[in-house]
Protein backbone atom coordinates (compact mmCIF):
# COMPACT_ATOMS: atom_id res chain seq x y z
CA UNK A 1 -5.09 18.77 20.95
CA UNK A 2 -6.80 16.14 18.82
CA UNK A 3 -5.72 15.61 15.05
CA UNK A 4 -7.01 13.91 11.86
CA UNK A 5 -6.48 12.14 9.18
CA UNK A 6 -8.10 10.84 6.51
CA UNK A 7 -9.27 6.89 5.94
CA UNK A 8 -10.79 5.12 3.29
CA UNK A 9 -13.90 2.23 4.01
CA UNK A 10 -14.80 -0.19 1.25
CA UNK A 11 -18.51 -1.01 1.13
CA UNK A 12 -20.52 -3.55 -0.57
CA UNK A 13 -24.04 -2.06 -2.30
CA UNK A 14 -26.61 -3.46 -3.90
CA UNK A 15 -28.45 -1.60 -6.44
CA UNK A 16 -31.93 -2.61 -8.18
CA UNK A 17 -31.90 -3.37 -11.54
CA UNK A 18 -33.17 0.46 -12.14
CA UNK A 19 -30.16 1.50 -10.67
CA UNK A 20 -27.75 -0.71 -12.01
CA UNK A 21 -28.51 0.34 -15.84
CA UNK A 22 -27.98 4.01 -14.21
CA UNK A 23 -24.76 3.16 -13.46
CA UNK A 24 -23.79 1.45 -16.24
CA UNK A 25 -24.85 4.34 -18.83
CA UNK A 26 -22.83 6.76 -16.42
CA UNK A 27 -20.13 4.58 -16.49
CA UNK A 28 -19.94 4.40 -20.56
CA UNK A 29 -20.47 7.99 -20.48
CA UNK A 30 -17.30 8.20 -18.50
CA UNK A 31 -15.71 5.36 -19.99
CA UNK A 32 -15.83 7.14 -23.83
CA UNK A 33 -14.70 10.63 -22.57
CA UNK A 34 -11.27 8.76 -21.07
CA UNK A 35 -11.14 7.23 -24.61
CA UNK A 36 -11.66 10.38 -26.66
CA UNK A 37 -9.06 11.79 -24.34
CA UNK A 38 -6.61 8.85 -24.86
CA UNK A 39 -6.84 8.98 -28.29
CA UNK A 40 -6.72 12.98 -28.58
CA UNK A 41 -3.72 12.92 -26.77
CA UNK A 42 -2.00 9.90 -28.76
CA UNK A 43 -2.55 11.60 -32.39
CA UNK A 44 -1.70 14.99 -30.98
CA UNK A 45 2.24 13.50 -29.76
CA UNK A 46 2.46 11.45 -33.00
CA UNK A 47 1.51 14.78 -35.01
CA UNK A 48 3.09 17.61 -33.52
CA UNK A 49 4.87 15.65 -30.96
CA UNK A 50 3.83 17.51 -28.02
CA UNK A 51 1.57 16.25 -25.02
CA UNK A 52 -1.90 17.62 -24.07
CA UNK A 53 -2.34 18.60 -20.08
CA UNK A 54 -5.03 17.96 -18.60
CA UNK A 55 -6.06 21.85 -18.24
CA UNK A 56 -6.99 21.45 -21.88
CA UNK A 57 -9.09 18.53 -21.90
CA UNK A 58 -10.75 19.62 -18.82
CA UNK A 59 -11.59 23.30 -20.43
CA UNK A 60 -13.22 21.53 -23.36
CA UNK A 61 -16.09 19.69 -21.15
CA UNK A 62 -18.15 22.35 -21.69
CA UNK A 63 -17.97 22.15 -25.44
CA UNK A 64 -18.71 18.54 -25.66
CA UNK A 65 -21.46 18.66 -23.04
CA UNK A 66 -23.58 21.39 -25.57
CA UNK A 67 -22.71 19.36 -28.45
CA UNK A 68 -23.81 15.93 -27.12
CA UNK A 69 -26.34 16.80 -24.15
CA UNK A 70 -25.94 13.00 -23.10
CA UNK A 71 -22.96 14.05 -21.26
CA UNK A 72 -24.99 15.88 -18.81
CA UNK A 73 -26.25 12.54 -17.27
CA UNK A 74 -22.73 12.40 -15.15
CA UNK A 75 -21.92 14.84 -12.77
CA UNK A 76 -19.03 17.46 -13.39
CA UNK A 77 -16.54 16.48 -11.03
CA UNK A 78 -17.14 12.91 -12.37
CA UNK A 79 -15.95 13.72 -15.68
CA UNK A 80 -13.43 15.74 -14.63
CA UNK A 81 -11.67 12.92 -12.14
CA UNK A 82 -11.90 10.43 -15.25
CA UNK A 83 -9.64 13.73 -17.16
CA UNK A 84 -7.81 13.54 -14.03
CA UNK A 85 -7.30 9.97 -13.59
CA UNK A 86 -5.72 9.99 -17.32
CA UNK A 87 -3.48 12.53 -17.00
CA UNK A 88 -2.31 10.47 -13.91
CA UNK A 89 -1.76 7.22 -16.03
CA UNK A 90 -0.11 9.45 -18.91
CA UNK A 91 2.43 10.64 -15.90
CA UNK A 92 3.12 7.54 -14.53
CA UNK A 93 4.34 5.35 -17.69
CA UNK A 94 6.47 8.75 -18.83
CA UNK A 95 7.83 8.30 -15.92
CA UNK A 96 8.53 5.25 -15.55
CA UNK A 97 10.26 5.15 -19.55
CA UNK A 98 12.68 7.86 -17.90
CA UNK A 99 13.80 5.77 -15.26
CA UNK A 100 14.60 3.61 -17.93
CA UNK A 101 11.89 0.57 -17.77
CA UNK A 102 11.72 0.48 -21.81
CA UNK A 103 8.58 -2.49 -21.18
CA UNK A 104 6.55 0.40 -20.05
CA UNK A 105 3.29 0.91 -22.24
CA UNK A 106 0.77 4.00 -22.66
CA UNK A 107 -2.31 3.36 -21.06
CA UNK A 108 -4.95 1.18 -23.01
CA UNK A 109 -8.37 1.94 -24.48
CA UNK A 110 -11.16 1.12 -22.04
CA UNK A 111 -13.63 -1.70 -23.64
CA UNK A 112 -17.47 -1.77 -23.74
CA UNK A 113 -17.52 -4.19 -20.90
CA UNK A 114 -15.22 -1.94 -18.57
CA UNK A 115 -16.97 -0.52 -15.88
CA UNK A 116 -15.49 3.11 -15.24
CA UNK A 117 -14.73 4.03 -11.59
CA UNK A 118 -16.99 6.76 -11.17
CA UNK A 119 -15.76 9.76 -8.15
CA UNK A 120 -17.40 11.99 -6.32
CA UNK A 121 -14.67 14.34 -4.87
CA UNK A 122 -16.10 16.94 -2.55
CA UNK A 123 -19.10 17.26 -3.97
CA UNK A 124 -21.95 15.47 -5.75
CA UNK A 125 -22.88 13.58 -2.68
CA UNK A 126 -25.20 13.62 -0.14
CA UNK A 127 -24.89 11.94 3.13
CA UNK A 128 -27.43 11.80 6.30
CA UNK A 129 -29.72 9.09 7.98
CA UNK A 130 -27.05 6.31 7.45
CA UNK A 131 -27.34 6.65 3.19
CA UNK A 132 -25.46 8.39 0.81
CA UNK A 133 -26.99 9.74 -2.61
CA UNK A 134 -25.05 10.76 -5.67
CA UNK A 135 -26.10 13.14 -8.26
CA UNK A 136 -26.74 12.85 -11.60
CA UNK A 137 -29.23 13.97 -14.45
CA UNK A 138 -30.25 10.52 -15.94
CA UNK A 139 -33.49 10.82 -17.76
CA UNK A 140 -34.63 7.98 -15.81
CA UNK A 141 -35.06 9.80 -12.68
CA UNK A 142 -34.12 7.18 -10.84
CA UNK A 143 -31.92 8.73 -7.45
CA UNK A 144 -28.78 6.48 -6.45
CA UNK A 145 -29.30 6.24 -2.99
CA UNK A 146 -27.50 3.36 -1.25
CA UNK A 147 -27.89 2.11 2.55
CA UNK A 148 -24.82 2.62 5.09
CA UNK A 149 -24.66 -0.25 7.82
CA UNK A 150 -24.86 1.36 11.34
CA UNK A 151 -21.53 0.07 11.93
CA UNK A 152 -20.03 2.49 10.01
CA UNK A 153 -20.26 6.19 11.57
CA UNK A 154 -18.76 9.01 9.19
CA UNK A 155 -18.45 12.41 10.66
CA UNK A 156 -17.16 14.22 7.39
CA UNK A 157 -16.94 12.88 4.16
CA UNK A 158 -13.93 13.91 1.36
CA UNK A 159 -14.97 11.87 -1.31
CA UNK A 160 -16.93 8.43 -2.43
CA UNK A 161 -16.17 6.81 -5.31
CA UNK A 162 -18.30 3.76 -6.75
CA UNK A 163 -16.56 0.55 -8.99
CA UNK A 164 -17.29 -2.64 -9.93
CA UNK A 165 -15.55 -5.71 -8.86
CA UNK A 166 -15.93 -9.46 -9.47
CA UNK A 167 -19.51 -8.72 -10.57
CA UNK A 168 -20.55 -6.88 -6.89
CA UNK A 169 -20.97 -2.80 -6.51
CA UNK A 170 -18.78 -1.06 -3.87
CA UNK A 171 -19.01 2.13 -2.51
CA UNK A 172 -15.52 3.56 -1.03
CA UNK A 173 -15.59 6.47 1.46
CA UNK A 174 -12.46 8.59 2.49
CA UNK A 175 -13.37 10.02 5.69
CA UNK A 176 -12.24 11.84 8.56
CA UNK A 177 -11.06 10.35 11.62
CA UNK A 178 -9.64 12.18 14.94
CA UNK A 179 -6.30 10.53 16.25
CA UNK A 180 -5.38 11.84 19.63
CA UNK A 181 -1.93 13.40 20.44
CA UNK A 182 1.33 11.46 20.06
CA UNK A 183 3.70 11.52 23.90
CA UNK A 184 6.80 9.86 23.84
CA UNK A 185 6.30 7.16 26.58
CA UNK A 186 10.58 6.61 26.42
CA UNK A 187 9.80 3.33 25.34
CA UNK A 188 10.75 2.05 21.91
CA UNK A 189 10.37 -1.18 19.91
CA UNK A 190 12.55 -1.65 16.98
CA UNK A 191 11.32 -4.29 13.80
CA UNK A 192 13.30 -6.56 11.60
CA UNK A 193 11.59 -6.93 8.60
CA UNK A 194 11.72 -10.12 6.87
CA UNK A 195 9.28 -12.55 3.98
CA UNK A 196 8.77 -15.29 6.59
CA UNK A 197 9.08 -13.30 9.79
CA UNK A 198 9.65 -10.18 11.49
CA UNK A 199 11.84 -9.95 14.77
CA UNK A 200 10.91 -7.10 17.41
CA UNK A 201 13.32 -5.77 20.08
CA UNK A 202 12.08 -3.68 22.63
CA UNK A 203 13.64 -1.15 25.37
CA UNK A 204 13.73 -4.07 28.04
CA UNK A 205 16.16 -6.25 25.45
CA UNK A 206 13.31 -8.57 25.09
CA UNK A 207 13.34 -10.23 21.54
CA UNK A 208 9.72 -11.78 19.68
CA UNK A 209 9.70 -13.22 16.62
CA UNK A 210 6.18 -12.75 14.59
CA UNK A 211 5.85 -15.69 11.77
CA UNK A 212 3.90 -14.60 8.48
CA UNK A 213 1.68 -16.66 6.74
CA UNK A 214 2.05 -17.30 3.58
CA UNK A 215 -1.58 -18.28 1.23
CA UNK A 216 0.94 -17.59 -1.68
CA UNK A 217 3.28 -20.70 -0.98
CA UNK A 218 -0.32 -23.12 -0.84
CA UNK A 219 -1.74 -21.07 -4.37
CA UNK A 220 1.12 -21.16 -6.16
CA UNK A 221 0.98 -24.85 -7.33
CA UNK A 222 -3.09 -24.25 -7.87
CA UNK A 223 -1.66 -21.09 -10.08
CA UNK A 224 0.46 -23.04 -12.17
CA UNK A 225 -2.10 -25.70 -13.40
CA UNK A 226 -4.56 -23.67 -13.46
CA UNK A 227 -2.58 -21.66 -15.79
CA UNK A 228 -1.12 -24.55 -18.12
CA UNK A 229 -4.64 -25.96 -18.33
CA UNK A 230 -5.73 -22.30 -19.63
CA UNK A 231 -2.55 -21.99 -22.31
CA UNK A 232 -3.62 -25.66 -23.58
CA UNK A 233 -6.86 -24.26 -24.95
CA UNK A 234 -7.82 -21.96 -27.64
CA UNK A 235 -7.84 -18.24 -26.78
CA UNK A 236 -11.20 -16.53 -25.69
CA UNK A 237 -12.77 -20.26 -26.39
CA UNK A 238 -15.81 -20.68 -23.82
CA UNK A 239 -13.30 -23.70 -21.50
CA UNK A 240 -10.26 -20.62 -21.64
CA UNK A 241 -12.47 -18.18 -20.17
CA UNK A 242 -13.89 -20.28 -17.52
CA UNK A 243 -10.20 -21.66 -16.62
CA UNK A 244 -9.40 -17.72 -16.69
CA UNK A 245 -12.32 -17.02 -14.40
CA UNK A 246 -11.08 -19.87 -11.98
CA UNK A 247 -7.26 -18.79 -11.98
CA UNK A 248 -8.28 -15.38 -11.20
CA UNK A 249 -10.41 -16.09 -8.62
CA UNK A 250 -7.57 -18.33 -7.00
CA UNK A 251 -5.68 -15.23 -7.15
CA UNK A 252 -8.12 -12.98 -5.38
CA UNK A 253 -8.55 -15.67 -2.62
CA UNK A 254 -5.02 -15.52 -1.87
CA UNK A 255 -4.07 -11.49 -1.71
CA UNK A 256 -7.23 -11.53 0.82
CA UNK A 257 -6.00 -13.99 2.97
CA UNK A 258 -2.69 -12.50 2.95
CA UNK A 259 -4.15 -8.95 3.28
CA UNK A 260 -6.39 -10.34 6.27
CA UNK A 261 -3.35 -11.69 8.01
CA UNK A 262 -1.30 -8.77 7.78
CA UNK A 263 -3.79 -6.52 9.22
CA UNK A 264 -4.55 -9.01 11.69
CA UNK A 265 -0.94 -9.18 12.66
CA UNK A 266 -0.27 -5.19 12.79
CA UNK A 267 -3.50 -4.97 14.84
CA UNK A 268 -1.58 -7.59 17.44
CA UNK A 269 1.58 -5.81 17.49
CA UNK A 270 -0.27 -2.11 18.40
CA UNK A 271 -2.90 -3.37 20.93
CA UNK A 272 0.02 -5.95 22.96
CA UNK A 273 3.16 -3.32 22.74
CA UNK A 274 3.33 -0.42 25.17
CA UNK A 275 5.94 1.46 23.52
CA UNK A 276 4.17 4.41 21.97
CA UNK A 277 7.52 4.69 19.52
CA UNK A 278 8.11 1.60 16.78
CA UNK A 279 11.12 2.00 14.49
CA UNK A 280 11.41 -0.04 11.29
CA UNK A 281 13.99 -0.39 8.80
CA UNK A 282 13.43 2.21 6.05
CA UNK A 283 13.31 -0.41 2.85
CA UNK A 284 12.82 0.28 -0.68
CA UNK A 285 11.33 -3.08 -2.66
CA UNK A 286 12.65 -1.83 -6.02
CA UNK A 287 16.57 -1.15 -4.78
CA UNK A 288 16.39 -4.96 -2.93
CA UNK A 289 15.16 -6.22 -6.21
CA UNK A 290 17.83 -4.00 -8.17
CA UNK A 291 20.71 -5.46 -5.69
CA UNK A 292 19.46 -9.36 -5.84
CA UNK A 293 18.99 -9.24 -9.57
CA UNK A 294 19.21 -13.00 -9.68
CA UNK A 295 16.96 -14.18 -6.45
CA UNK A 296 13.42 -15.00 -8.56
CA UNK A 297 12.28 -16.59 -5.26
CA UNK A 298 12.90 -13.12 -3.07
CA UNK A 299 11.33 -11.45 -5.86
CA UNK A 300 8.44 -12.96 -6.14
CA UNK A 301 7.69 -12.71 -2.28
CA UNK A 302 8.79 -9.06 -2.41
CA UNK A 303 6.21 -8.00 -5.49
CA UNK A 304 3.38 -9.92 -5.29
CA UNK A 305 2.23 -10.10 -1.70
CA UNK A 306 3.03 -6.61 -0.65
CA UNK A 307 4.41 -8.79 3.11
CA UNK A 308 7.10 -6.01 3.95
CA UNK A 309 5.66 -2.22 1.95
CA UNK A 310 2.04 -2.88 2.80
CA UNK A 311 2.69 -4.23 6.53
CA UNK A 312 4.05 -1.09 7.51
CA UNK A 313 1.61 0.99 5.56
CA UNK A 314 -0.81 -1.06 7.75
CA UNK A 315 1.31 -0.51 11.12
CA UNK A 316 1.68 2.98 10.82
CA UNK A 317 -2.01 4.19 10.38
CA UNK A 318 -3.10 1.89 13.45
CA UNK A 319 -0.08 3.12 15.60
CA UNK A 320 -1.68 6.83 15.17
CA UNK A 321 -5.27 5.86 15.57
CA UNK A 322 -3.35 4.73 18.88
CA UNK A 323 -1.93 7.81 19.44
CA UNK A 324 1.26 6.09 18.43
CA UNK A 325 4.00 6.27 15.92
CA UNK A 326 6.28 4.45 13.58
CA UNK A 327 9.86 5.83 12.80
CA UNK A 328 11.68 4.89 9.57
CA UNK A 329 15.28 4.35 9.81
CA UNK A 330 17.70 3.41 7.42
CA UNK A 331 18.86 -0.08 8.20
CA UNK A 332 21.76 -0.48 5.32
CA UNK A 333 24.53 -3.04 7.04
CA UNK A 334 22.66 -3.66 9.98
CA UNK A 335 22.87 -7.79 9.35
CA UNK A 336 26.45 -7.55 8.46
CA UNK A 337 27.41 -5.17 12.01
CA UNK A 338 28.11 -7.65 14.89
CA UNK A 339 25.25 -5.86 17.53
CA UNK A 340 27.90 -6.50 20.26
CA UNK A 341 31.37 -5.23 19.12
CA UNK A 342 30.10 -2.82 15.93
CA UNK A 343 32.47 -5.37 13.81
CA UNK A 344 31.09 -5.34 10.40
CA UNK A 345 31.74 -8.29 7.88
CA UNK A 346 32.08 -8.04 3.43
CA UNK A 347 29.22 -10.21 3.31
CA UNK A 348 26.42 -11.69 4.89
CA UNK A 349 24.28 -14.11 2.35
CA UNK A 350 20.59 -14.85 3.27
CA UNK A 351 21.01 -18.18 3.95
CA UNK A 352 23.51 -17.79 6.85
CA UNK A 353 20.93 -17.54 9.61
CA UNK A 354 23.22 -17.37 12.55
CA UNK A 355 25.82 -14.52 12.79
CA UNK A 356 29.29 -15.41 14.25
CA UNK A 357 31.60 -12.47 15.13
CA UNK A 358 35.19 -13.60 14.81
CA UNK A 359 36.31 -10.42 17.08
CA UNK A 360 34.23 -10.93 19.78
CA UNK A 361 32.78 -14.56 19.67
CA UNK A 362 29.07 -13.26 19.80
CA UNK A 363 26.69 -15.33 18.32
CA UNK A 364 23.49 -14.83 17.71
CA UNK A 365 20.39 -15.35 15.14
CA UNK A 366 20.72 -12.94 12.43
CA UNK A 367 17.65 -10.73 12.33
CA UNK A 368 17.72 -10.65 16.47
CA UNK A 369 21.04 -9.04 15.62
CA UNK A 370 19.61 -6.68 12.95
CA UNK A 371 17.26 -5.64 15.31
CA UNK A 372 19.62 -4.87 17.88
CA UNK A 373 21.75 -2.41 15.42
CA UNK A 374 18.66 -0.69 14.76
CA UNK A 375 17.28 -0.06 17.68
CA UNK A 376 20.65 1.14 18.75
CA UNK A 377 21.26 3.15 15.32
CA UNK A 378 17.38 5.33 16.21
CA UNK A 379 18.96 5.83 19.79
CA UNK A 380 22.29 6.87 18.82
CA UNK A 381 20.75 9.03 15.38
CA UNK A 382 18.47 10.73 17.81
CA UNK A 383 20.79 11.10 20.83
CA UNK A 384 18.86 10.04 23.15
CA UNK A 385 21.69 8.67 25.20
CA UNK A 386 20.26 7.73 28.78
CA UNK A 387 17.66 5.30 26.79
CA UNK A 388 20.56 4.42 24.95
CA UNK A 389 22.54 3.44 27.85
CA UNK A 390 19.62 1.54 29.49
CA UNK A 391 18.99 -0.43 26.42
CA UNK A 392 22.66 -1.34 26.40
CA UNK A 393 22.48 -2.53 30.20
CA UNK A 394 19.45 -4.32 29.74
CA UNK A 395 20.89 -6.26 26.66
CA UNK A 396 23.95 -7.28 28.96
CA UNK A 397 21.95 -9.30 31.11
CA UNK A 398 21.79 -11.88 28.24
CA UNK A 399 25.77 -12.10 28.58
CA UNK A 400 26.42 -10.80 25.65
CA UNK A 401 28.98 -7.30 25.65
CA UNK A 402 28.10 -3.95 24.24
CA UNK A 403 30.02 -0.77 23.70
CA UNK A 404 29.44 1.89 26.18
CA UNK A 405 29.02 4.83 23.71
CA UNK A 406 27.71 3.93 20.19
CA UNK A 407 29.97 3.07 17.94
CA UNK A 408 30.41 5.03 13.96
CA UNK A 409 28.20 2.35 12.62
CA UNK A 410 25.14 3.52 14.60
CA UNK A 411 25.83 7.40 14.45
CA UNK A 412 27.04 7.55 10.64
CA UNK A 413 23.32 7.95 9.77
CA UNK A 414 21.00 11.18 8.70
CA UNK A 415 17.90 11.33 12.01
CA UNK A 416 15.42 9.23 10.97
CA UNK A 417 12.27 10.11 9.33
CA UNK A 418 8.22 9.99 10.21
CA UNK A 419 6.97 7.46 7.56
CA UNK A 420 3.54 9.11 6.37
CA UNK A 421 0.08 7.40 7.75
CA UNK A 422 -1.53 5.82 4.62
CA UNK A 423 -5.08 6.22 4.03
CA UNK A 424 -6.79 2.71 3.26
């Protein structure tokens, strides 16, 4: 039986000038209903030092609505997402000052020349004939009705929300999309994850290395001048603004080319791999940066380009459009575990790239060897012992020994888990 899940399309409109102004008085309408609700909630905790929920704000729509009829121009469910969307940012920096990141700040008042994300969940939109309308009551009468390109076909639509970015409209659609059912094929391919590559093993014993582009490493030096040019001038002067325009737009250039080659490269690995089962290593960006404290160059590769958290974000929703799936599986002293012997070392530093076992004399390149102990770890954690057994034999053929029954370092672990598909 066929299931679903939801996806989200990013298209580019263009409104007439009637239109646009629409929008924009919407989008103030919007934008000054998040900043009465900022600023109710900010003197209500310095006052009586309590929070407001979001219930509250929401029940007094009504009220403002019959006070100032201008609020009628925006749809309900509009106003209530921008409620929604505060409360959200309100959650997320409270909870961020528990886990004790002290830098973290309230959310910001919204300026005159912010354009407010406007959303349309589950209602408020119309869509047939390749066009989608949105309400609204603007006294302009003038309907929001934007062309779909025939390349996109939408069966059922959750929710559309329209924003504004680098001076272009955009509609984005969450959707519905059928996946068909997931069989286990007994074939499994087990990822590496690294900044400058990732190393696959599959059920055969065959090892491919997949080298990652990096548009950061050729930006970064254009990043840096631009940005000393900009601190050389006087703030919000007319040559600071367009230097901050130009560094910005350097920056946008390269997330898209890394975002482009990222889903280009998950799009390789489904369509040219025949195991219907992938496993990765279940990582967590904020513990590597909380155990490398002092590794500004890891960091940097880790935060800003999204190579490892986003690539399998990316893998996993095109492995079930495939009718496949990606397992997550904890991969803690996998580089340090000799893959042959299950010999594990005190350390294994980043820049060793080769791993030498002093028990058994294997040597081999390190992530091919972290690889191997995962691959073996999702066999042994899910006892699937004859695949486990034919992976070993099929790794002898390289000449390299292996343990007939896995060995505490591959059973020690909880089963894996199903990493979620994410909706882009």
């Amino acid at each position: 039986m066929d299931r679903k899940i939801q996806l989200t399309q990013q298209i580019r409109i263009q409104p007439t000038p009637e239109q646009e102004q629409v929008l924009w008085d919407l989008s103030e309408k919007c934008r000054l209903v998040y900043n009465f609700a900022l600023n109710k909630r900010k003197e209500t905790f310095k006052e009586e030092n309590k929070s407001v929920s979001y219930i509250d704000q929401q029940n007094q729509l009504p009220r403002i609505k019959s006070e100032y009829p201008e609020y009628k121009w925006v749809y309900s469910k509009v106003l209530q997402y921008t409620l929604r969307t505060l409360d959200a940012d309100f959650k997320s920096f409270f909870q961020l000052w528990k886990n004790g990141w002290k830098e973290a700040r309230p959310p910001k008042y919204k300026g005159k020349r912010f354009f407010t994300t406007m959303t349309y969940n589950q209602s408020g939109f119309k869509h047939q004939k390749g066009t989608i309308q949105l309400s609204h009551k603007h006294p302009g009468n003038t309907p929001l009705q934007f062309t779909i390109p025939e390349k996109y076909q939408f069966d059922k639509i959750y929710q559309v929300s329209i924003y504004r970015k680098d001076k272009q409209f955009y509609l984005s659609i969450t959707y519905e999309q059928p996946v068909p059912e997931y069989h286990d094929n007994g074939l499994y391919q087990a990822f590496d994850l690294g900044v400058m590559k990732h190393t696959a093993v599959n059920s055969h014993g065959k090892t491919q290395e997949f080298k990652i582009q990096r548009p950061d490493k050729y930006w970064e030096k254009h990043f840096k001048a631009l940005q000393q040019r900009r601190d050389h001038c006087k703030k919000n002067s007319r040559r600071y603004k367009y230097l901050d325009a130009c560094l910005r737009r350097c920056k946008r250039k390269s997330s898209d080319q890394t975002k482009d080659h990222l889903h280009k490269l998950s799009r390789k690995i489904i369509d040219n791999t025949r195991a219907n089962t992938l496993v990765v290593g279940d990582l967590s960006v904020k513990q590597m940066v909380k155990k490398n404290k002092h590794q500004k160059g890891l960091h940097t590769s880790l935060h800003n380009t999204g190579i490892i958290g986003r690539f399998i974000g990316l893998l996993t929703y095109k492995a079930k459009l495939c009718g496949k799936r990606v397992r997550a599986i904890s991969e803690q002293d996998t580089s340090k575990t000799c893959c042959a012997c299950g010999h594990k070392k005190d350390r294994m530093p980043l820049y060793q790239r080769t791993y030498h076992c002093k028990i058994c004399g294997n040597t081999v390149d390190r992530d091919v060897n972290s690889s191997i102990n995962i691959m073996l770890r999702f066999l042994s954690t899910n006892a699937l012992w004859t695949r486990y057994q034919q992976f070993v034999d099929n790794l002898r053929q390289t000449g390299m020994e292996y343990a007939e029954r896995p060995t505490s370092i591959y059973s020690k672990e909880a089963p894996s888990s199903t990493v979620q598909p994410v909706a882009l």
